[in-house]
Protein backbone atom coordinates (compact mmCIF):
# COMPACT_ATOMS: atom_id res chain seq x y z
CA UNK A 1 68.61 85.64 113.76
CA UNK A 2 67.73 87.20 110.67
CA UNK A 3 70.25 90.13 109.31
CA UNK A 4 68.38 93.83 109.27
CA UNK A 5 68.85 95.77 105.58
CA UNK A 6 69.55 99.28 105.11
CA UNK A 7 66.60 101.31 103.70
CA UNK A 8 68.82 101.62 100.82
CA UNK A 9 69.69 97.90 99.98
CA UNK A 10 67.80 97.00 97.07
CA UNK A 11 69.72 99.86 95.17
CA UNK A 12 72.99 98.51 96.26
CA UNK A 13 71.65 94.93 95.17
CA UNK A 14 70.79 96.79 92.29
CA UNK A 15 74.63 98.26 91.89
CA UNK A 16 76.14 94.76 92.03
CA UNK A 17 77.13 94.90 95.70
CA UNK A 18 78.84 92.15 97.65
CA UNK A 19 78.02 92.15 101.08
CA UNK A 20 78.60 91.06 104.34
CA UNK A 21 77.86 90.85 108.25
CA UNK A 22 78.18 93.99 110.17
CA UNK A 23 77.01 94.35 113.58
CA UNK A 24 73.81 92.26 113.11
CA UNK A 25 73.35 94.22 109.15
CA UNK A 26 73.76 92.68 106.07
CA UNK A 27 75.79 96.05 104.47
CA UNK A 28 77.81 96.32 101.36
CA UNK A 29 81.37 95.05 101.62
CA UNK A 30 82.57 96.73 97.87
CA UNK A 31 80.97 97.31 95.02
CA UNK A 32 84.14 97.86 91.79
CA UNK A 33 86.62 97.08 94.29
CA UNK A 34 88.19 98.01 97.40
CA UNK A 35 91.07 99.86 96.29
CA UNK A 36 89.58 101.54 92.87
CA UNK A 37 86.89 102.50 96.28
CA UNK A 38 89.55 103.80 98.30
CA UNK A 39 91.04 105.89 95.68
CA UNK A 40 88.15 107.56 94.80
CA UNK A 41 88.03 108.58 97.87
CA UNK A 42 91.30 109.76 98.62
CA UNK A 43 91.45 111.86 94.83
CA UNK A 44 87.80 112.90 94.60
CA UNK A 45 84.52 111.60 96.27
CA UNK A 46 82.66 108.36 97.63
CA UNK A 47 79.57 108.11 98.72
CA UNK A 48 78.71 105.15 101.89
CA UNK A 49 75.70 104.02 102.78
CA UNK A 50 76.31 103.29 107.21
CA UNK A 51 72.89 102.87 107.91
CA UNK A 52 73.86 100.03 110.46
CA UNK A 53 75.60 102.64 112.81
CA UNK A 54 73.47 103.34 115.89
CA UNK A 55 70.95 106.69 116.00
CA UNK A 56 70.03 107.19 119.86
CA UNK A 57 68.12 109.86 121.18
CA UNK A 58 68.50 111.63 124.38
CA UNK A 59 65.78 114.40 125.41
CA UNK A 60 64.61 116.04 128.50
CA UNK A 61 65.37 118.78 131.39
CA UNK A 62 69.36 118.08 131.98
CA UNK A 63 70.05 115.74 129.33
CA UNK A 64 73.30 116.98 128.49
CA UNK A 65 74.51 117.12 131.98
CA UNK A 66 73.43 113.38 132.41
CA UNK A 67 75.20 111.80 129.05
CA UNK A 68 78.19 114.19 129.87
CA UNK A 69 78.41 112.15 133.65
CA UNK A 70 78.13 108.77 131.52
CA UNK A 71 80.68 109.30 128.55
CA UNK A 72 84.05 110.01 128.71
CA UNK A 73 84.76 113.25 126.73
CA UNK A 74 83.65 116.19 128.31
CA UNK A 75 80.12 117.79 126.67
CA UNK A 76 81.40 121.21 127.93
CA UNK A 77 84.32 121.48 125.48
CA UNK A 78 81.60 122.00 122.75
CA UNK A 79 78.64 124.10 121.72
CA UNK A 80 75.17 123.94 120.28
CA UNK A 81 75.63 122.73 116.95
CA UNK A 82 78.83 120.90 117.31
CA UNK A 83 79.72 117.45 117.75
CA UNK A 84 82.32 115.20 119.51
CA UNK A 85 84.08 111.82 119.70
CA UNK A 86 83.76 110.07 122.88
CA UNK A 87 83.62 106.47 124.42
CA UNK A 88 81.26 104.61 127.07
CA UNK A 89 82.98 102.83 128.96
CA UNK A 90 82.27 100.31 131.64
CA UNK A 91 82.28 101.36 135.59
CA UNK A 92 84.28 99.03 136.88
CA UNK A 93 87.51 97.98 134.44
CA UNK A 94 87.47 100.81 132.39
CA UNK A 95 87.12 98.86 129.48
CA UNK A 96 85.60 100.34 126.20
CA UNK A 97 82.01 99.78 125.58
CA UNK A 98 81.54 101.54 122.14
CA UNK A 99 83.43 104.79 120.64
CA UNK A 100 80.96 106.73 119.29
CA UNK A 101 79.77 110.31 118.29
CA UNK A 102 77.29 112.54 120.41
CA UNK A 103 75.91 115.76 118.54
CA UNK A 104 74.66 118.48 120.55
CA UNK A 105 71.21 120.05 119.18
CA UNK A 106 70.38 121.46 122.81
CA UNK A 107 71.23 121.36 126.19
CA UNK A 108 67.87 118.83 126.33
CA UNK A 109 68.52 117.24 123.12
CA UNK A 110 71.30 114.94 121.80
CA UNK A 111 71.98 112.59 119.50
CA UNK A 112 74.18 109.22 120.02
CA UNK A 113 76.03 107.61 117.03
CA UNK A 114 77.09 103.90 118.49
CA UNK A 115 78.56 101.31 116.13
CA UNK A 116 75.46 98.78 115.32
CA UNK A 117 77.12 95.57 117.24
CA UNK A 118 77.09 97.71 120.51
CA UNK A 119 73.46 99.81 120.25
CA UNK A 120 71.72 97.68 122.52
CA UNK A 121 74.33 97.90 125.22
CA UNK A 122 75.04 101.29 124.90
CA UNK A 123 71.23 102.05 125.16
CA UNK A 124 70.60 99.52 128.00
CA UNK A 125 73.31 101.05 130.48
CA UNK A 126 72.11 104.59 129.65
CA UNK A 127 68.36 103.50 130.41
CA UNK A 128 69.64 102.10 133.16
CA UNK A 129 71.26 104.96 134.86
CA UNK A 130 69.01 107.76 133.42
CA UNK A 131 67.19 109.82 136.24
CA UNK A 132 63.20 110.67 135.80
CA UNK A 133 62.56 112.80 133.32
CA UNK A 134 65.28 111.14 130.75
CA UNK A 135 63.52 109.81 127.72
CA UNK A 136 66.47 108.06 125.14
CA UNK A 137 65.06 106.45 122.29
CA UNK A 138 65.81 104.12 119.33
CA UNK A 139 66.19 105.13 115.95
CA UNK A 140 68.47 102.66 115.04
CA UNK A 141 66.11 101.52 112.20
CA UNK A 142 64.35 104.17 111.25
CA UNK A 143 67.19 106.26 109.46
CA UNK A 144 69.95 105.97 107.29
CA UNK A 145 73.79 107.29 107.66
CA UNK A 146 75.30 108.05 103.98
CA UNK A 147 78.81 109.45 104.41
CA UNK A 148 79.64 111.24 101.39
CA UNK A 149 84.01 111.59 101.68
CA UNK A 150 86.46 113.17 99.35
CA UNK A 151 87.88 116.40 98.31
CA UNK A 152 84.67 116.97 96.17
CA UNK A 153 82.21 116.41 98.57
CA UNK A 154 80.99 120.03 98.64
CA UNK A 155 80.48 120.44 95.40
CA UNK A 156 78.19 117.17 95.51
CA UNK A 157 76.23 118.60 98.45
CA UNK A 158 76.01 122.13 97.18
CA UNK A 159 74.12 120.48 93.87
CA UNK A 160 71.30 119.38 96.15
CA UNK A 161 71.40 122.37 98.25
CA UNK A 162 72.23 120.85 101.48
CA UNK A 163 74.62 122.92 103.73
CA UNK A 164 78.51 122.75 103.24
CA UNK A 165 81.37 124.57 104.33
CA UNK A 166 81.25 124.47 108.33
CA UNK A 167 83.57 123.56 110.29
CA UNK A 168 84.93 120.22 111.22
CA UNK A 169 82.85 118.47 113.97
CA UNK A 170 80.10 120.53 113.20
CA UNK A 171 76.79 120.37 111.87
CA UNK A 172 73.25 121.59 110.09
CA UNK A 173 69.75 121.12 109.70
CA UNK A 174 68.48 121.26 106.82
CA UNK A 175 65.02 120.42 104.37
CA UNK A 176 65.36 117.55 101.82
CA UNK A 177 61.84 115.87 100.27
CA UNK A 178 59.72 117.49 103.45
CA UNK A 179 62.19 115.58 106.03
CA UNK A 180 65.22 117.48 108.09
CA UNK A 181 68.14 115.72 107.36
CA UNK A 182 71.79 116.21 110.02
CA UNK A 183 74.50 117.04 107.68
CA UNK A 184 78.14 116.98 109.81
CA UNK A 185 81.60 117.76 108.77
CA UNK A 186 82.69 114.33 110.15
CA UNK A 187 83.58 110.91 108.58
CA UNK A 188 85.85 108.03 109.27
CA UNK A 189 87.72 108.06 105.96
CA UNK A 190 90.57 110.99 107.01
CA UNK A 191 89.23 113.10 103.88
CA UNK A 192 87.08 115.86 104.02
CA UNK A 193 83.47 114.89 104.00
CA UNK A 194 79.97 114.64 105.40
CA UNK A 195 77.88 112.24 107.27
CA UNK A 196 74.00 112.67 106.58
CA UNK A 197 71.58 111.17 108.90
CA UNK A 198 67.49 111.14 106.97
CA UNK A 199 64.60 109.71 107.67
CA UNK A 200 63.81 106.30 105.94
CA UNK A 201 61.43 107.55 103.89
CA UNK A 202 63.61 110.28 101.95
CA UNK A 203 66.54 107.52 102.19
CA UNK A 204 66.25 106.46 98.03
CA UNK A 205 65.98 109.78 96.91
CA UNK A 206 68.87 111.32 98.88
CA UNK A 207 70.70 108.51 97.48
CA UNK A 208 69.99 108.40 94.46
CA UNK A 209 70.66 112.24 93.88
CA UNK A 210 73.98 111.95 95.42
CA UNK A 211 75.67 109.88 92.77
CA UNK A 212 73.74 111.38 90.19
CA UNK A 213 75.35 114.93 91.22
CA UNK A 214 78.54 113.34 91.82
CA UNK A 215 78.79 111.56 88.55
CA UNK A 216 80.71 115.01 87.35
CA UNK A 217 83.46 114.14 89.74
CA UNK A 218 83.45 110.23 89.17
CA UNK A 219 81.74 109.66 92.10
CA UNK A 220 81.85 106.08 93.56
CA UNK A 221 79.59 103.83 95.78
CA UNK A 222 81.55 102.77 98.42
CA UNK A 223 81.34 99.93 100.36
CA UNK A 224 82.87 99.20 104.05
CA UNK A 225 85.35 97.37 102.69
CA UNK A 226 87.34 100.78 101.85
CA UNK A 227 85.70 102.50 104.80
CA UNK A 228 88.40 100.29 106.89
CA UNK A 229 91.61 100.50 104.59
CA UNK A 230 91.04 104.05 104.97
CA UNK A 231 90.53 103.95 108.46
CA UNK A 232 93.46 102.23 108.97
CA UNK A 233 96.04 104.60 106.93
CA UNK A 234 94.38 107.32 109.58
CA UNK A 235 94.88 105.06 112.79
CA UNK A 236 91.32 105.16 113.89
CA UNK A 237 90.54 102.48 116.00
CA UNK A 238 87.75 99.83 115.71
CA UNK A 239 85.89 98.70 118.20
CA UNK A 240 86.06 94.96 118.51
CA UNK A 241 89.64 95.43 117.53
CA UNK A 242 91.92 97.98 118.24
CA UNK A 243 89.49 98.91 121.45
CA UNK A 244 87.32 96.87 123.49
CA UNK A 245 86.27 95.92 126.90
CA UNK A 246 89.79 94.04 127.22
CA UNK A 247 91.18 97.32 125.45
CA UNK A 248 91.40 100.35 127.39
CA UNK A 249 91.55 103.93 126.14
CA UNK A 250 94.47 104.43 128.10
CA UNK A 251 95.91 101.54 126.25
CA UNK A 252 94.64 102.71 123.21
CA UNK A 253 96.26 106.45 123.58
CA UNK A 254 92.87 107.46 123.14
CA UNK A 255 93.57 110.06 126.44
CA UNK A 256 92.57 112.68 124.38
CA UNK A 257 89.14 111.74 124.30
CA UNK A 258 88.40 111.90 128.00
CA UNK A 259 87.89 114.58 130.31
CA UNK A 260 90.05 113.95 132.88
CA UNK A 261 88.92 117.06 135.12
CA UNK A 262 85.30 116.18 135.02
CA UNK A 263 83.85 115.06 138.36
CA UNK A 264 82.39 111.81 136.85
CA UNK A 265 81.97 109.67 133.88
CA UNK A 266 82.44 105.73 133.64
CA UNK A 267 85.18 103.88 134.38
CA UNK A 268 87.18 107.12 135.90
CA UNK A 269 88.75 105.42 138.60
CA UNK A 270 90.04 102.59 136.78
CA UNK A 271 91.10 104.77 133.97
CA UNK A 272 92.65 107.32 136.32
CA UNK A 273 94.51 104.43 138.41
CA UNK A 274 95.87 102.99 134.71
CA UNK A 275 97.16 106.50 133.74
CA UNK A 276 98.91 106.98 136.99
CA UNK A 277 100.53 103.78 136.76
CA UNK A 278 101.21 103.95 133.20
CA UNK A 279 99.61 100.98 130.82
CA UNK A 280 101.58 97.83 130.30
CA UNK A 281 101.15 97.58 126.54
CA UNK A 282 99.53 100.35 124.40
CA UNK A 283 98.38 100.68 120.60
CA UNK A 284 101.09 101.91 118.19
CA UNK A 285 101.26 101.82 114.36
CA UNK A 286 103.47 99.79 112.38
CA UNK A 287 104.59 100.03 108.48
CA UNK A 288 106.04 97.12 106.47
CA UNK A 289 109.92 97.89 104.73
CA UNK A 290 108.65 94.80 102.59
CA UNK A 291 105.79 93.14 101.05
CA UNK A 292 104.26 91.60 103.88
CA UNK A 293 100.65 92.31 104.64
CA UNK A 294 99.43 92.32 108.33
CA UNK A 295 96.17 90.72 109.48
CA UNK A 296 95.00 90.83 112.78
CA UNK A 297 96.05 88.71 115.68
CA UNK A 298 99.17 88.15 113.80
CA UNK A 299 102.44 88.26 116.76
CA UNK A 300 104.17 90.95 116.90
CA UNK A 301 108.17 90.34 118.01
CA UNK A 302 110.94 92.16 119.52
CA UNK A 303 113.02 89.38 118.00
CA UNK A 304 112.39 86.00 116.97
CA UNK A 305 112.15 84.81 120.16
CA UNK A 306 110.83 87.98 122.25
CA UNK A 307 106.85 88.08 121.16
CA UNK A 308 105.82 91.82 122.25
CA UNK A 309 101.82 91.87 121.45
CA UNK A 310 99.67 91.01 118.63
CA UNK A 311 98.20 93.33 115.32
CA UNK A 312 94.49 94.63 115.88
CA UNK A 313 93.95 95.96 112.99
CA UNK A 314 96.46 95.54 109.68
CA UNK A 315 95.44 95.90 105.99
CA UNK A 316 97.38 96.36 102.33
CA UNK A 317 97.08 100.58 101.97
CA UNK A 318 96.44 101.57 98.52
CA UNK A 319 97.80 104.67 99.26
CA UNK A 320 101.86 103.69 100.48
CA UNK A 321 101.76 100.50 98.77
CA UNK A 322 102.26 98.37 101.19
CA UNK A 323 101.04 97.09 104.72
CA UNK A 324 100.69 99.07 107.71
CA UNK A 325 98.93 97.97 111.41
CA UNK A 326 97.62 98.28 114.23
CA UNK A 327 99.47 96.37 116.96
CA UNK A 328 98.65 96.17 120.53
CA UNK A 329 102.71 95.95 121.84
CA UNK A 330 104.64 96.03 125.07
CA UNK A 331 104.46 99.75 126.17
CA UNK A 332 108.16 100.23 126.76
CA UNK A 333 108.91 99.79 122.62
CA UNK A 334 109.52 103.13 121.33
CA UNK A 335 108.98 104.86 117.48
CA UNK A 336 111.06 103.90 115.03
CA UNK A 337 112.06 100.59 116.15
CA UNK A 338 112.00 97.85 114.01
CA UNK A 339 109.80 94.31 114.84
CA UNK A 340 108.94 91.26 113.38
CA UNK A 341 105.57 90.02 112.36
CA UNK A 342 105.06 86.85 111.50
CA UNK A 343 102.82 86.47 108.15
CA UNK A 344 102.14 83.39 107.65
CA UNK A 345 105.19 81.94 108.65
CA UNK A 346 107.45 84.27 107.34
CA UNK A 347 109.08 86.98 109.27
CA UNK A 348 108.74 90.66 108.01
CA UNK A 349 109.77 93.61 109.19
CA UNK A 350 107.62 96.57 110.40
CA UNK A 351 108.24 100.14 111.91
CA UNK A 352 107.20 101.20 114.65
CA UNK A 353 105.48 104.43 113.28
CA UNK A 354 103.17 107.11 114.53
CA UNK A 355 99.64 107.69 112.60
CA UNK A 356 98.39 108.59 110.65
CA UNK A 357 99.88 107.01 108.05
CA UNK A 358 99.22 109.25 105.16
CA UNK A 359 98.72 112.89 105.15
CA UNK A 360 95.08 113.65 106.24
CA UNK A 361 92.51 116.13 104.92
CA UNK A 362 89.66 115.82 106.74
CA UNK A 363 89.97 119.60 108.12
CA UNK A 364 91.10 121.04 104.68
CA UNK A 365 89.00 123.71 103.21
CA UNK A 366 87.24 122.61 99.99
CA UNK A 367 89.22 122.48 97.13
């Protein structure tokens, strides 16, 4: 099957990207480098085209009442205008489905942001279970996602008069080249930022404006190459990795996403039966006192002979220096215990540490 393209990828062919697979999207992997990309991030701004994440639409009489019986988090904690993290999750294990983000526009309007690999699922079990009058649509193609992430993000939004300033997990509507374009204080990066969702068709030019206003802040293309080393100094989990239909959120201390009082959602009884019993093995974080770098599925030990779980997600963080993790462990290790990974055949020694890993910023007022 032939890879989709961003609206945008003849300007990052253009920029000397490298790419790779994503979900079913050919997307840029780096462009100068993963860690010069990570930096700029971290001391100023980058700007990531994430067109392959999901846009679903959910309309009609009772809308938010019917996502809010599907999805974990509870749609009442938040207003018009906001938006929140939440998982799908499947009826019968508990497992997760996708993690994605659901912004509220009306009490008969939302928006779904699934990761691209998991679009068509999510979008087939809510078809599935809608009641009449319960139109969701695809717009998985149709727009683009440019997260623009860094302590200068404002400034680069402010130059193209887009709104800034609200708070985190919120959002505005707002003109740009005739289109309305969904700017939200939200981002996967840790830092503070924006994620803008456009039509296709004003795609180039929003892009295109963005690094030129950002060039005053050495402003960076970023591919998703640093979108997961920064992830990972923050903890977020990955779907396909960290979480997944093997992976619960109970497992993946991800309890703070549900809504345990709700009257429904999927997978509550299995999730609610796990909690009570307390997981087996749950996600912690883990940071190298040496050189090693984690990768995932790399064994995790107690001791050399006492194998404890497996990494989900490790990387080399720009930030520290050195390697932290992701590690799927036996639930009875504790912080601040020392394991062994094996890399490569060599054993290193890791931390048992609780993210994030570095100090976020992603609800610091602009600088």
């Amino acid at each position: 099957m032939a890879l989709k393209h961003s609206a945008l990828h003849d300007r990052h062919v253009a920029l000397g990207a490298k790419f790779s697979e994503f979900g079913g999207w050919e997307m840029p992997l780096e462009y100068s480098g993963v860690v010069k990309e990570h930096t700029a991030v971290r001391t100023s701004v980058g700007i990531f085209d994430v067109s392959h994440l999901g846009k679903l639409v959910v309309r009609g009489d009772g809308a938010l009442e019917f996502v809010n019986s599907c999805l974990t988090n509870d749609l009442g904690r938040i207003g018009k205008g906001q938006a929140q993290y939440t998982l799908c999750c499947d009826d019968a294990t508990g497992g997760v489905v996708d993690d994605l983000i659901v912004y509220l526009k009306d009490d008969d309007h939302l928006l779904l942001v699934p990761n691209a690999a998991n679009t068509d699922e999510v979008l087939r079990r809510l078809q599935a279970a809608a009641p009449d009058g319960i139109e969701i649509t695809d717009h998985h193609e149709s727009h683009v996602v440019l997260a623009v992430q860094g302590t200068r993000s404002d400034e680069v939004l402010d130059a193209l008069g887009l709104p800034t300033g609200h708070d985190y997990m919120s959002f505005a509507e707002a003109p740009f080249g005739g289109e309305d374009v969904v700017v939200c204080r939200t981002g996967y990066t840790g830092e503070r930022g924006y994620e803008l969702i456009a039509p296709n068709d004003v795609a180039g030019e929003l892009w295109d404006r963005l690094l030129e206003a950002g060039a005053a802040y050495d402003v960076l293309p970023c591919g998703l190459g640093a979108r997961d080393t920064l992830r990972t100094e923050m903890g977020y989990p990955l779907h396909g990795q960290d979480i997944s239909l093997e992976i619960t959120p109970v497992q993946a201390r991800l309890g703070w996403a549900i809504g345990w009082k709700k009257d429904a959602f999927w997978g509550k009884a299995a999730l609610e039966a796990e909690r009570e019993r307390g997981p087996v093995v749950t996600l912690r974080g883990l940071v190298a006192t040496g050189r090693g770098i984690p990768r995932p599925h790399m064994s995790v030990r107690l001791a050399r002979d006492l194998p404890i779980g497996e990494i989900t997600s490790g990387t080399f963080s720009p930030t520290l220096k050195k390697g932290v993790a992701l590690a799927l462990i036996n639930a009875q290790v504790e912080e601040g215990a020392e394991v062994s990974v094996d890399v490569r055949g060599r054993e290193e020694v890791f931390v048992v540490t609780k993210p994030p890993f570095v100090q976020p910023g992603v609800r610091e007022e602009a600088s």
